[in-house]
N, C-alpha and C. Protein backbone atom coordinates (compact mmCIF):
# COMPACT_ATOMS: atom_id res chain seq x y z
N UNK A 1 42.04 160.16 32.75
CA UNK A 1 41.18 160.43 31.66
C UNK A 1 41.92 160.60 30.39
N UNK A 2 42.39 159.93 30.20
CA UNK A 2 43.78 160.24 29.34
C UNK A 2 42.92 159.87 27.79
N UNK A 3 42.05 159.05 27.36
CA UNK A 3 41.22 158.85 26.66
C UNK A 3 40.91 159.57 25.31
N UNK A 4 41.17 158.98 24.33
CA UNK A 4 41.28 159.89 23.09
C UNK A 4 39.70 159.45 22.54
N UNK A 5 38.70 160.13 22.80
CA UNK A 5 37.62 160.23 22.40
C UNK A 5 37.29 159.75 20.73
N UNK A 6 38.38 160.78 19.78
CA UNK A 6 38.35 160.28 18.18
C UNK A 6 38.67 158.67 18.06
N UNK A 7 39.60 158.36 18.47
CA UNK A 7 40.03 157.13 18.42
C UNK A 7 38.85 155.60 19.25
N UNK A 8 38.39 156.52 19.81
CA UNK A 8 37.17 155.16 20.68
C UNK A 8 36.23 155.32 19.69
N UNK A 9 35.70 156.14 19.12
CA UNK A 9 34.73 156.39 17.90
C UNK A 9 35.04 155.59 16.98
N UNK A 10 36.28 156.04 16.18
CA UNK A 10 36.05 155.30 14.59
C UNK A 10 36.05 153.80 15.06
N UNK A 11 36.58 152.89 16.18
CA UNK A 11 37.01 151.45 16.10
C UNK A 11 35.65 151.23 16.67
N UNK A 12 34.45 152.44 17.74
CA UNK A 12 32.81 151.67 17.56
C UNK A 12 32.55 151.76 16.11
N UNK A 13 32.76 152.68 15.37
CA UNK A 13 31.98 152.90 14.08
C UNK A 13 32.69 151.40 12.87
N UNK A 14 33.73 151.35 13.33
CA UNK A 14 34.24 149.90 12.68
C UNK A 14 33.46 148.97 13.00
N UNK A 15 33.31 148.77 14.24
CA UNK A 15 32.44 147.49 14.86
C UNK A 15 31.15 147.70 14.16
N UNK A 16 30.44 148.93 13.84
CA UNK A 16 29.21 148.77 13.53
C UNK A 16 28.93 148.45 12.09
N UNK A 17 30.01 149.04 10.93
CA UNK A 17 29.69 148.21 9.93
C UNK A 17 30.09 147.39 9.54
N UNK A 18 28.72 146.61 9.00
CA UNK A 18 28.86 144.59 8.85
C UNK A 18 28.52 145.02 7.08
N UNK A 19 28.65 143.69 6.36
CA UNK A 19 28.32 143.41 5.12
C UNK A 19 26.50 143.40 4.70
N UNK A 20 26.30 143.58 3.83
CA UNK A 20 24.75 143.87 3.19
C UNK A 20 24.03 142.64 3.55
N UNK A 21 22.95 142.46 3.85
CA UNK A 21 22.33 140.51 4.28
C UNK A 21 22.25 140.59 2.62
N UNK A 22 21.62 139.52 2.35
CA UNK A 22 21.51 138.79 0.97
C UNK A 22 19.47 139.20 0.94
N UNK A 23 18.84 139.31 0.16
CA UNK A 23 17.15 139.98 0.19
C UNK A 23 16.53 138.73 0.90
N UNK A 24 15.54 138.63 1.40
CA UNK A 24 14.57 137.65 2.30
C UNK A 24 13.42 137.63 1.30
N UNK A 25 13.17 136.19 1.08
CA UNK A 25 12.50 135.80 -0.09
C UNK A 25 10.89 135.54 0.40
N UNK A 26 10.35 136.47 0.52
CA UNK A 26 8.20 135.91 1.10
C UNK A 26 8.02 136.03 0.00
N UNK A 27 7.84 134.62 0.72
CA UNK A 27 6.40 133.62 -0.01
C UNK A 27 5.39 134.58 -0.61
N UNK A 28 5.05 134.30 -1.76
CA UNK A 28 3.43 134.81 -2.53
C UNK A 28 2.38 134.27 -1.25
N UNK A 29 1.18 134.81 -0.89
CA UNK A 29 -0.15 134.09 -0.46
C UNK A 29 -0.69 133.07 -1.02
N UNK A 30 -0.20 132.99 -2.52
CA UNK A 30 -0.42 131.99 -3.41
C UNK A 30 0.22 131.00 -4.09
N UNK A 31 1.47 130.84 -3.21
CA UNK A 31 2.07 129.66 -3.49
C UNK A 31 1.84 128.23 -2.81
N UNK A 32 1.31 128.52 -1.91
CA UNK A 32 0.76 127.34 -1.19
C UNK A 32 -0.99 126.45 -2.08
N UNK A 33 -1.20 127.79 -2.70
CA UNK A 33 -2.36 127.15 -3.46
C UNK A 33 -2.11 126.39 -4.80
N UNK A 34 -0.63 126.75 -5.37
CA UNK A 34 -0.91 126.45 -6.05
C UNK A 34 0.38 124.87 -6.11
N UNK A 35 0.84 124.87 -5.14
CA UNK A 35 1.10 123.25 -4.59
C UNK A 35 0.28 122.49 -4.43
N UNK A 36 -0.90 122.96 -3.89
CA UNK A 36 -2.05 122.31 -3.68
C UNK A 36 -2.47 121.67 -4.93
N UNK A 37 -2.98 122.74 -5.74
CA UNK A 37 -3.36 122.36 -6.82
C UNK A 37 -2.52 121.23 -8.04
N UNK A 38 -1.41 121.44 -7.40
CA UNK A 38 -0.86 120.44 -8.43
C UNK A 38 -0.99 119.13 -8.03
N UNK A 39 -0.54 118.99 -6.14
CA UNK A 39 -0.78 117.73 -6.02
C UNK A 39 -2.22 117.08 -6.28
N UNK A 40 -3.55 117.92 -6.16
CA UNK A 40 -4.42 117.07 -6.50
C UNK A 40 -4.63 116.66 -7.66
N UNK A 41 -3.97 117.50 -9.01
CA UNK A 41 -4.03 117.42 -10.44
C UNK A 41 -2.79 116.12 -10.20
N UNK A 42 -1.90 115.80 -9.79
CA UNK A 42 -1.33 114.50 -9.51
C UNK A 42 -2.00 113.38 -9.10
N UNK A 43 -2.72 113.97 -8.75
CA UNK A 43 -3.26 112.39 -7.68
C UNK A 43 -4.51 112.26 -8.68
N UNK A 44 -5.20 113.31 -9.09
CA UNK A 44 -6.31 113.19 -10.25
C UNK A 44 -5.98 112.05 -10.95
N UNK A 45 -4.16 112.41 -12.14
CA UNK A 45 -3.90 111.64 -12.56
C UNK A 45 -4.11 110.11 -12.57
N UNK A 46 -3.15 110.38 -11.42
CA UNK A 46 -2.91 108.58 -10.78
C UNK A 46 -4.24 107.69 -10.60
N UNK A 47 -5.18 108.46 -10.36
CA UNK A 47 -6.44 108.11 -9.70
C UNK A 47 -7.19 107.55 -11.49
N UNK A 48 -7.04 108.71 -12.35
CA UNK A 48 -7.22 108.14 -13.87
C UNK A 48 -6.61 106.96 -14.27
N UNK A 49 -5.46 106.72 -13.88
CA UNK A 49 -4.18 105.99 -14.72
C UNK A 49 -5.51 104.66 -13.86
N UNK A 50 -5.27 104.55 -12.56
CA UNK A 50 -5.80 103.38 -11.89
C UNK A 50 -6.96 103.00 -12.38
N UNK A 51 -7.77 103.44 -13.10
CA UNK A 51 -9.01 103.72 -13.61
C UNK A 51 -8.96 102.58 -14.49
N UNK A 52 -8.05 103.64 -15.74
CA UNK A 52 -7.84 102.75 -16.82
C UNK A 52 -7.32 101.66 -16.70
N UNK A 53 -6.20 101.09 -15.71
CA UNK A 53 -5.80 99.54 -16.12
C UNK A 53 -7.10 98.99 -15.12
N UNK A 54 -7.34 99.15 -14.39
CA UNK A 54 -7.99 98.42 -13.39
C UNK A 54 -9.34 97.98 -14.80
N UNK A 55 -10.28 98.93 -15.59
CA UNK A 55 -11.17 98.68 -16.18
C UNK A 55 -10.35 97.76 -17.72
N UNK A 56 -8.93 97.91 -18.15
CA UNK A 56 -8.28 96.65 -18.64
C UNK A 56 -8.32 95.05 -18.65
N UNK A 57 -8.00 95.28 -17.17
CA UNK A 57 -8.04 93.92 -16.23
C UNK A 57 -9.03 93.85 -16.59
N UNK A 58 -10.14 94.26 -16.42
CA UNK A 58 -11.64 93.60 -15.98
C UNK A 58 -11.86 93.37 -17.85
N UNK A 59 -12.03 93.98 -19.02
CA UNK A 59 -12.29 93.70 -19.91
C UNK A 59 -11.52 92.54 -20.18
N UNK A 60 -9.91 91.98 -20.34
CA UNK A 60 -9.48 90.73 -20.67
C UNK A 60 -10.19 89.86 -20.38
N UNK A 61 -10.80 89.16 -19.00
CA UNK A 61 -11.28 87.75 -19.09
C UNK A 61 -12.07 87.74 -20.18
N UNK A 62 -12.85 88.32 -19.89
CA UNK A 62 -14.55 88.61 -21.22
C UNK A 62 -13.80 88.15 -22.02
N UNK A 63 -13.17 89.02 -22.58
CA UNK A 63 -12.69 88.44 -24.44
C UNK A 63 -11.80 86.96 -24.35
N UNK A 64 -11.06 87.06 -22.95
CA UNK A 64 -10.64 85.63 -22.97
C UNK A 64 -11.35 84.65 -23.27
N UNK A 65 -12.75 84.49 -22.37
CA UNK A 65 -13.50 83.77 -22.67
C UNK A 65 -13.84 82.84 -24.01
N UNK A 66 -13.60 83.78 -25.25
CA UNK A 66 -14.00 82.99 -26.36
C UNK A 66 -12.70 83.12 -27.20
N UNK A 67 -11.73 81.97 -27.73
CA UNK A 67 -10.49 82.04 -28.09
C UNK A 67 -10.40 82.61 -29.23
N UNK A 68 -9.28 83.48 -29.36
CA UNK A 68 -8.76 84.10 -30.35
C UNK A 68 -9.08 83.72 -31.72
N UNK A 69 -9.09 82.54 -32.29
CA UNK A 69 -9.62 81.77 -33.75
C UNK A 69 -10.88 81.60 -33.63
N UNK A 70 -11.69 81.63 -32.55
CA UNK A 70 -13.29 81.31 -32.96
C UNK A 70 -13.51 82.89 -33.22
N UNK A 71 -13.15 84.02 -32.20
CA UNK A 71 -13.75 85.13 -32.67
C UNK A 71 -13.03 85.57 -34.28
N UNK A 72 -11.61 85.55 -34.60
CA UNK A 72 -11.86 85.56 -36.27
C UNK A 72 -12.61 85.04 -36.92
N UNK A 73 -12.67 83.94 -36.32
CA UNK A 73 -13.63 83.25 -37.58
C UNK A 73 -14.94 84.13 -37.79
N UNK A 74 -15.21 84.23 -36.51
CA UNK A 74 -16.58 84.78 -36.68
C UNK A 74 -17.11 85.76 -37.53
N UNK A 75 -15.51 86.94 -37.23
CA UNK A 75 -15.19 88.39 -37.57
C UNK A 75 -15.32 88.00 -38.88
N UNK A 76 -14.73 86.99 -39.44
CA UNK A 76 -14.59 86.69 -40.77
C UNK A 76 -15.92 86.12 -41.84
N UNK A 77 -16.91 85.53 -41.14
CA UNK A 77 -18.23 85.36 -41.52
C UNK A 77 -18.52 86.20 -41.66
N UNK A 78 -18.97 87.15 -40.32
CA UNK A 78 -19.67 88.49 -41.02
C UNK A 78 -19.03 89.08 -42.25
N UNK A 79 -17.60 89.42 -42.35
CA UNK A 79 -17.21 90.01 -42.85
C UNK A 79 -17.91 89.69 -44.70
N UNK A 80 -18.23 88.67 -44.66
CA UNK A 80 -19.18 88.21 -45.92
C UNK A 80 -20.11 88.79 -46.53
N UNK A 81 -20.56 89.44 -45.78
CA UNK A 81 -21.93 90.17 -45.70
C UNK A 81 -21.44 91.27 -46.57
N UNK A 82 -20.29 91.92 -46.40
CA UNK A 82 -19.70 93.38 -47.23
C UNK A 82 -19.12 92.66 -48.36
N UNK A 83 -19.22 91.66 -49.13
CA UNK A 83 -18.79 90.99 -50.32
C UNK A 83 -18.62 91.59 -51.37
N UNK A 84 -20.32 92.59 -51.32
CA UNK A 84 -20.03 93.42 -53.10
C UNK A 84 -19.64 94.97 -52.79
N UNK A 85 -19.24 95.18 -51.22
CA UNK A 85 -18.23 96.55 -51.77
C UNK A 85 -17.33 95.82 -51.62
N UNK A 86 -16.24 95.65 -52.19
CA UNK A 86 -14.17 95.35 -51.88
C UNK A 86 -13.79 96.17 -50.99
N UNK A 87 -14.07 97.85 -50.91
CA UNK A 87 -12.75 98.08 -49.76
C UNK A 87 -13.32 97.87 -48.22
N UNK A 88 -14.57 98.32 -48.21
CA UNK A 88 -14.81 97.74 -47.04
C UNK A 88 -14.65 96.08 -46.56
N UNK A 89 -14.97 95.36 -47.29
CA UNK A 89 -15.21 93.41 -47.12
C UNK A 89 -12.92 93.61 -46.79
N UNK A 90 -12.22 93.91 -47.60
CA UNK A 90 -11.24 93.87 -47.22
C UNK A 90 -10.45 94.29 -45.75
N UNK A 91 -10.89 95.21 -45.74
CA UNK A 91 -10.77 96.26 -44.35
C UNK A 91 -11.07 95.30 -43.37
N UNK A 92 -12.25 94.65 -43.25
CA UNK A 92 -13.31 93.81 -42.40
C UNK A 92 -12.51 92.48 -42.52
N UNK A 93 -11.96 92.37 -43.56
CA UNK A 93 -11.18 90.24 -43.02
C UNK A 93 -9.15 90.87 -43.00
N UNK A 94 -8.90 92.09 -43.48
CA UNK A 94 -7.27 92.53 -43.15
C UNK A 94 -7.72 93.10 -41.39
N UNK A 95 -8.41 93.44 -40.66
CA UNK A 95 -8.61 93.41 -39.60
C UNK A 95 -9.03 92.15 -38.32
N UNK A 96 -9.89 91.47 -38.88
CA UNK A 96 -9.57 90.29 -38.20
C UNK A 96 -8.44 89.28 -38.31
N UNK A 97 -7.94 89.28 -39.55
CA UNK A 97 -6.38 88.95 -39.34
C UNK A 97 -5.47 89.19 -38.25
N UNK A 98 -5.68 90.75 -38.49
CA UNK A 98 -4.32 91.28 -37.99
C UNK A 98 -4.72 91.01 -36.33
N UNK A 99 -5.92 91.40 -36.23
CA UNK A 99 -6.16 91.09 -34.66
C UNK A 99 -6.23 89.95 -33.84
N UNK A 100 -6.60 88.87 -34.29
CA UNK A 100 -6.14 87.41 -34.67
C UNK A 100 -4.70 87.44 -33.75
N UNK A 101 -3.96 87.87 -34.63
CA UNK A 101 -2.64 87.36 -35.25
C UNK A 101 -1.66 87.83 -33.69
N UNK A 102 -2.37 89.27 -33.48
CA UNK A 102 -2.04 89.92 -31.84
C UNK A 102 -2.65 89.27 -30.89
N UNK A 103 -3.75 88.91 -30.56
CA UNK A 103 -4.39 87.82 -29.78
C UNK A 103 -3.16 86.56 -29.52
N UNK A 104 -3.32 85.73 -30.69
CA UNK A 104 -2.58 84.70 -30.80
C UNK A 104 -1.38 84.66 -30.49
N UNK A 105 -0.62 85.16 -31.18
CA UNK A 105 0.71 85.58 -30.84
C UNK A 105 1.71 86.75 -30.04
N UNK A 106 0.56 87.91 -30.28
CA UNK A 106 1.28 88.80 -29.52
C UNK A 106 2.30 89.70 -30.32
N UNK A 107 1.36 89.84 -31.71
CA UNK A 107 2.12 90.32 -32.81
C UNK A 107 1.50 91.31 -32.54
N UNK A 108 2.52 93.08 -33.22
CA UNK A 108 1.88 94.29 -32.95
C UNK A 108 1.42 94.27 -34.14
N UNK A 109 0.55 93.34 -34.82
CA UNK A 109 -0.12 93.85 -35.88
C UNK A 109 -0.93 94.76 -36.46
N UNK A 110 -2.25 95.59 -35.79
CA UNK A 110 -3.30 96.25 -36.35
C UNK A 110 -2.64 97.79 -35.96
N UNK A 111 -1.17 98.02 -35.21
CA UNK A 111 -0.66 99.51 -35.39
C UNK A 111 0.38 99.51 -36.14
N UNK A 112 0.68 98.80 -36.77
CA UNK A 112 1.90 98.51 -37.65
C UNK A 112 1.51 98.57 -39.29
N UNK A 113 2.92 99.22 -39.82
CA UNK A 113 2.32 99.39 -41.27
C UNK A 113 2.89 97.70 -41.88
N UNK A 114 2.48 97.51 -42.72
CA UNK A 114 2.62 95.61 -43.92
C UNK A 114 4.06 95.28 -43.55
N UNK A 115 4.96 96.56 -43.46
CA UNK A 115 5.85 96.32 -44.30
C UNK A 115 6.96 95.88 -42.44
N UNK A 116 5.99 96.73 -41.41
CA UNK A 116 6.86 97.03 -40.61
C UNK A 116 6.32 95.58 -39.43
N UNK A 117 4.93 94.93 -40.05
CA UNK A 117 4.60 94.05 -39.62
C UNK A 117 5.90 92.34 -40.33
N UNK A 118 5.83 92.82 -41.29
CA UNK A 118 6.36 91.65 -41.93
C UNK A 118 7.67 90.87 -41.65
N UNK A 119 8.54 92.76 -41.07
CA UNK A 119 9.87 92.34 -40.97
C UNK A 119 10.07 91.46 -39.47
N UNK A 120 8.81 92.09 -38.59
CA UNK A 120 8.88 91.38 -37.06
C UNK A 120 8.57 90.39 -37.35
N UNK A 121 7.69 89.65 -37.80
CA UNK A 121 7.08 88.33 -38.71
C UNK A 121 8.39 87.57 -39.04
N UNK A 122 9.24 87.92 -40.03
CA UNK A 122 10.37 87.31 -39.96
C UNK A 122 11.23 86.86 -39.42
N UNK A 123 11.06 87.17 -38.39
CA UNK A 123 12.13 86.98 -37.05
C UNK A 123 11.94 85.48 -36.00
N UNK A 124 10.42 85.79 -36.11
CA UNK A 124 9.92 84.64 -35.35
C UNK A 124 9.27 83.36 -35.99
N UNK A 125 9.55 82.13 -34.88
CA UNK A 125 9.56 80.84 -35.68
C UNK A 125 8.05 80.49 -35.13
N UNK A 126 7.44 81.00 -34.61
CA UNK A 126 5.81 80.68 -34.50
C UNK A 126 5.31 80.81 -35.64
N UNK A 127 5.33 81.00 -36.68
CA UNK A 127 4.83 80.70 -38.02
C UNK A 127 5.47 79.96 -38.97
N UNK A 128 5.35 78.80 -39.87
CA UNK A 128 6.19 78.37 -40.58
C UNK A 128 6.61 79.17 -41.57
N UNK A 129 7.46 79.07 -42.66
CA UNK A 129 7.51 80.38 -43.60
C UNK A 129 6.83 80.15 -44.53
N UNK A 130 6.11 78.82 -45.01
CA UNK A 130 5.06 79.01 -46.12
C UNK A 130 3.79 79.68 -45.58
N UNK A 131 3.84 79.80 -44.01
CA UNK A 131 2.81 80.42 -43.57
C UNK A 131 2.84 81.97 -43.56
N UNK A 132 4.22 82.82 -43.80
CA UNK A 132 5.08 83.69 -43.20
C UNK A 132 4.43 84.16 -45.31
N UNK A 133 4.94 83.55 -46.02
CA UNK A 133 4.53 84.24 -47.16
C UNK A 133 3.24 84.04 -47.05
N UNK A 134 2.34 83.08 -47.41
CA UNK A 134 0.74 83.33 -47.62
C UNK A 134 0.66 84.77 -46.89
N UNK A 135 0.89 84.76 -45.60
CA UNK A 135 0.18 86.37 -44.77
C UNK A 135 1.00 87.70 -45.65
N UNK A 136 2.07 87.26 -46.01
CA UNK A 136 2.66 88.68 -46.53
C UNK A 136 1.76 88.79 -47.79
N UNK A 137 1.63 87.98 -48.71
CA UNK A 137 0.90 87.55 -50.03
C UNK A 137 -0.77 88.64 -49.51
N UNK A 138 -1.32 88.01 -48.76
CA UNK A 138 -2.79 88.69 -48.49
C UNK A 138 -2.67 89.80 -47.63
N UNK A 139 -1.46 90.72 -46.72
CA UNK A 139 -1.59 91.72 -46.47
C UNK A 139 -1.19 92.48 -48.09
N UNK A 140 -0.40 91.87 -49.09
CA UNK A 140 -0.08 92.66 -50.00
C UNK A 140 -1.22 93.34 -50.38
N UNK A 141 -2.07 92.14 -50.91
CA UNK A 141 -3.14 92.13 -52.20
C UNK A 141 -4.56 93.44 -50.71
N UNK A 142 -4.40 92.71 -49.62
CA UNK A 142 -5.24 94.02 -48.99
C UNK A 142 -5.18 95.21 -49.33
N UNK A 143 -3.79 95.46 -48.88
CA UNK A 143 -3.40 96.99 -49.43
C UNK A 143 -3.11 97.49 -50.22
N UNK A 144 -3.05 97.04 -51.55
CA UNK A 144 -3.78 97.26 -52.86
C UNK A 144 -5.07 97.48 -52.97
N UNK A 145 -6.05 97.17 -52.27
CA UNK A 145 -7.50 97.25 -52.11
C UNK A 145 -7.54 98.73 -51.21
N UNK A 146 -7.00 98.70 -50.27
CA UNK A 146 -7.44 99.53 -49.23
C UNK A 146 -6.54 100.94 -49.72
N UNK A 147 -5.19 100.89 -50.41
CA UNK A 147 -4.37 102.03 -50.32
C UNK A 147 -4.30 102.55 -51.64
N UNK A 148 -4.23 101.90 -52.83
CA UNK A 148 -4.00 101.84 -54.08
C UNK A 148 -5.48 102.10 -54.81
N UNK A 149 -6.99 101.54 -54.46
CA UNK A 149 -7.93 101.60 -55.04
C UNK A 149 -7.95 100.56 -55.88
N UNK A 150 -7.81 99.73 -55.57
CA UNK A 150 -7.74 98.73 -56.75
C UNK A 150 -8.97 97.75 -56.16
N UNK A 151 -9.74 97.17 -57.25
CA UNK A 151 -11.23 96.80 -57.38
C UNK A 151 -11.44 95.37 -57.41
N UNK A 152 -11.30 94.56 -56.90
CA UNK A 152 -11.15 92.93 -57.54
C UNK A 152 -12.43 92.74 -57.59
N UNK A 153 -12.54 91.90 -58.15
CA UNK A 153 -14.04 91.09 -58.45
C UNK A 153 -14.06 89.90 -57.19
N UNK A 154 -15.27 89.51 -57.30
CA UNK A 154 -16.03 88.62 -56.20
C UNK A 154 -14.76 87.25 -56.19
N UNK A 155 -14.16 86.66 -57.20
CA UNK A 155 -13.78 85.59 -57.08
C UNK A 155 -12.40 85.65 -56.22
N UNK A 156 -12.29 87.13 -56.71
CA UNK A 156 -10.64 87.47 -56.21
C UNK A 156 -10.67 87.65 -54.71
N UNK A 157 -12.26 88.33 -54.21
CA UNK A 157 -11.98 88.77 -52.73
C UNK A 157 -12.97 87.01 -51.70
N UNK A 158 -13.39 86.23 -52.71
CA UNK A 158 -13.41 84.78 -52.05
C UNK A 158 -12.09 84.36 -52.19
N UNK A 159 -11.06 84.62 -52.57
CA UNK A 159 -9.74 83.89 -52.58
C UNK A 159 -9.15 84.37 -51.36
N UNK A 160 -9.42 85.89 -51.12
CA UNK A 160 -8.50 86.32 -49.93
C UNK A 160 -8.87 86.30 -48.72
N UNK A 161 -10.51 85.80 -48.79
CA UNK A 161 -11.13 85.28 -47.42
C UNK A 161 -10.95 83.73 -47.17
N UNK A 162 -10.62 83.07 -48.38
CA UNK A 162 -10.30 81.99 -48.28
C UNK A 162 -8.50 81.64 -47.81
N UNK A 163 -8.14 82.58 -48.15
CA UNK A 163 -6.44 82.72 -47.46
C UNK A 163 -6.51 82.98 -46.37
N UNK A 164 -7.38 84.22 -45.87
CA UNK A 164 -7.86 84.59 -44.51
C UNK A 164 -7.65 83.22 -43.45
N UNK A 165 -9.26 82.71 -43.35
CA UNK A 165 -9.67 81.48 -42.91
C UNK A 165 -8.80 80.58 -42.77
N UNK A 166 -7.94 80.81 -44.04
CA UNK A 166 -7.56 79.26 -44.40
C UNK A 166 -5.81 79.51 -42.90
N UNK A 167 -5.13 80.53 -43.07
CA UNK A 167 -4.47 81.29 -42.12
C UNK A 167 -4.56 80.61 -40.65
N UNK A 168 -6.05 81.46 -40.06
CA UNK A 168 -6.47 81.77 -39.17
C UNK A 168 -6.50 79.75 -38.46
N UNK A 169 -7.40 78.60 -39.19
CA UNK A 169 -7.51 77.54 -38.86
C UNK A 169 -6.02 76.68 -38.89
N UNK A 170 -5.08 77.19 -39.82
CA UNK A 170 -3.45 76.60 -40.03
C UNK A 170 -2.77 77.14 -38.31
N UNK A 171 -3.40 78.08 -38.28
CA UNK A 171 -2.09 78.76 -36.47
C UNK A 171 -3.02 78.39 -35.19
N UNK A 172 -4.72 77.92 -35.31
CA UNK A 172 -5.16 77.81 -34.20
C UNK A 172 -4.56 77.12 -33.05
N UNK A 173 -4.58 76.93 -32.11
CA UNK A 173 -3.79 76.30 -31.21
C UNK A 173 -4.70 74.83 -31.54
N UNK A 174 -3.88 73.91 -30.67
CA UNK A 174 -4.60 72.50 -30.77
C UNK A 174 -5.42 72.44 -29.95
N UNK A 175 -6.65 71.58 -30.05
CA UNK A 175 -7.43 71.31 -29.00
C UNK A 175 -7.17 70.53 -28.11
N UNK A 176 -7.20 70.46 -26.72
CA UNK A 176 -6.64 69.19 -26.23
C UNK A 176 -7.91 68.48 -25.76
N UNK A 177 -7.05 67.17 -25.52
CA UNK A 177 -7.99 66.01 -25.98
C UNK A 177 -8.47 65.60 -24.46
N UNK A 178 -9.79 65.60 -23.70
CA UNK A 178 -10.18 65.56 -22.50
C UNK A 178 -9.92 63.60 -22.39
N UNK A 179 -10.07 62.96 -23.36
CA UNK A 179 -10.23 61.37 -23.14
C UNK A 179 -8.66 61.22 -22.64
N UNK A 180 -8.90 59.88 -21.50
CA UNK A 180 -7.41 59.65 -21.02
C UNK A 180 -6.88 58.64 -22.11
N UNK A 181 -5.31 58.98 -21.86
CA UNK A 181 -4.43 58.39 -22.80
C UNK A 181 -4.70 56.75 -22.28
N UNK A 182 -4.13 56.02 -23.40
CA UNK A 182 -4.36 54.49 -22.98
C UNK A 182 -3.22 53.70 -22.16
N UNK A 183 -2.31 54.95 -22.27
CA UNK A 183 -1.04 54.64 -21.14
C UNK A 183 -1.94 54.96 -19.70
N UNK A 184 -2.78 55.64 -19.57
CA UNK A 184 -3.40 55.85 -18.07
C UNK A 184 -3.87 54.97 -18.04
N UNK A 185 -4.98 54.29 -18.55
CA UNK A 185 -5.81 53.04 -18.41
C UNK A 185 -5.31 51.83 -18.38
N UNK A 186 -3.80 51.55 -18.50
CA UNK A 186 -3.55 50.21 -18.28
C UNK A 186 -2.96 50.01 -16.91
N UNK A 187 -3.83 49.56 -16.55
CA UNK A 187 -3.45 48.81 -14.90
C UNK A 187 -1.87 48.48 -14.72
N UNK A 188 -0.96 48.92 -13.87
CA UNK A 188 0.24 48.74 -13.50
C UNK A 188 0.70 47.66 -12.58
C-alpha cells in the first residue's frame, strides 16, 4: 500500500482539466423562414424576369410585321396633324426618326442625347456622310425647337418634315424584286 494518495489526486485532477469548447451556435426558429422567404422572393424574380422577355418575344413579330420605313412614314403623316403647334409637330417627326433609325439600324437613338447619338453615327458606314450631316442638321434644328424654345414658322417645320421623310425613304432598305432574272429564263 505504499501509495501516495496526494500524488494520485493532482495527476486525476490534471487529467480532468481540458481547454474551454468554443460557444454552440442555435439556430433562431426563424432562420429557416426566412431562407424560405428569400428563395421564393428569388424565384418570384426569375419567374418576373421570364415574364418580361418571354412577353418581348411575343411583341417583336407584330411590329416586325410592318417594316421599319412604312411605320415612320406613317408616324410622320400623322405627325402633320400637330403642324401649328412646333414643339409638339417636332417632338412627333424627331421621334419617328430616331426610332426609325433604331429599328433600321440598330442605332441607340431615342435614349441618347444629339450629341452622344451623332458621335456613334460617325463611326459607322451604314449611312453615307451627306446622309450623316442632313440627320445631324435636323436633330440640330429639333433641339432648338424642343430645348431652346425656339418657334419656326410653318415653312421652316415643312422643311424639317421634308428632311425627315426625305431621310427616312434615302436609308429604306431595297425592295426586292419577286420577277425572275432573265439569266433564269434562258434555257441552258
Amino acid at each position: 500500500m505504499g501509495t501516495n494518495l496526494p500524488a494520485l489526486l493532482s495527476a486525476t485532477a490534471a487529467n480532468d482539466i481540458r481547454d474551454i469548447k468554443p460557444p454552440v451556435d442555435i439556430p433562431s426558429g426563424w432562420a429557416w423562414a426566412w431562407w424560405v422567404l428569400g428563395a421564393l422572393a428569388l424565384a418570384a424574380l426569375a419567374y418576373a424576369a421570364w415574364r418580361y422577355w418571354q412577353k418581348k418575344r411575343a411583341e417583336k413579330p407584330a411590329a416586325a410585321q410592318i417594316p421599319a420605313h412604312v411605320r415612320a412614314k406613317q408616324k410622320l403623316q400623322e405627325a402633320l396633324a400637330l403642324i401649328s403647334r412646333p414643339e409638339p409637330f417636332v417632338v412627333a417627326v424627331s421621334s419617328a426618326v430616331r426610332v426609325y433609325l433604331e429599328e433600321r439600324f440598330d442605332f441607340h437613338a431615342p435614349e441618347r442625347t444629339t450629341e452622344e447619338f451623332l458621335h456613334e453615327l460617325g463611326d459607322t458606314p451604314l449611312l453615307f456622310p451627306r446622309q450623316k450631316e442632313s440627320l445631324g442638321d435636323f436633330l440640330h434644328s429639333s433641339d432648338l425647337v424642343k430645348f431652346a424654345k425656339y418657334e419656326p414658322r410653318e415653312p421652316e417645320l415643312r422643311d424639317l418634315h421634308a428632311s425627315a421623310v426625305s431621310l427616312v425613304e434615302e436609308t429604306e432598305p431595297e425592295p426586292l424584286d419577286p420577277r425572275p432574272s432573265t439569266l433564269d429564263s434562258v434555257p441552258a
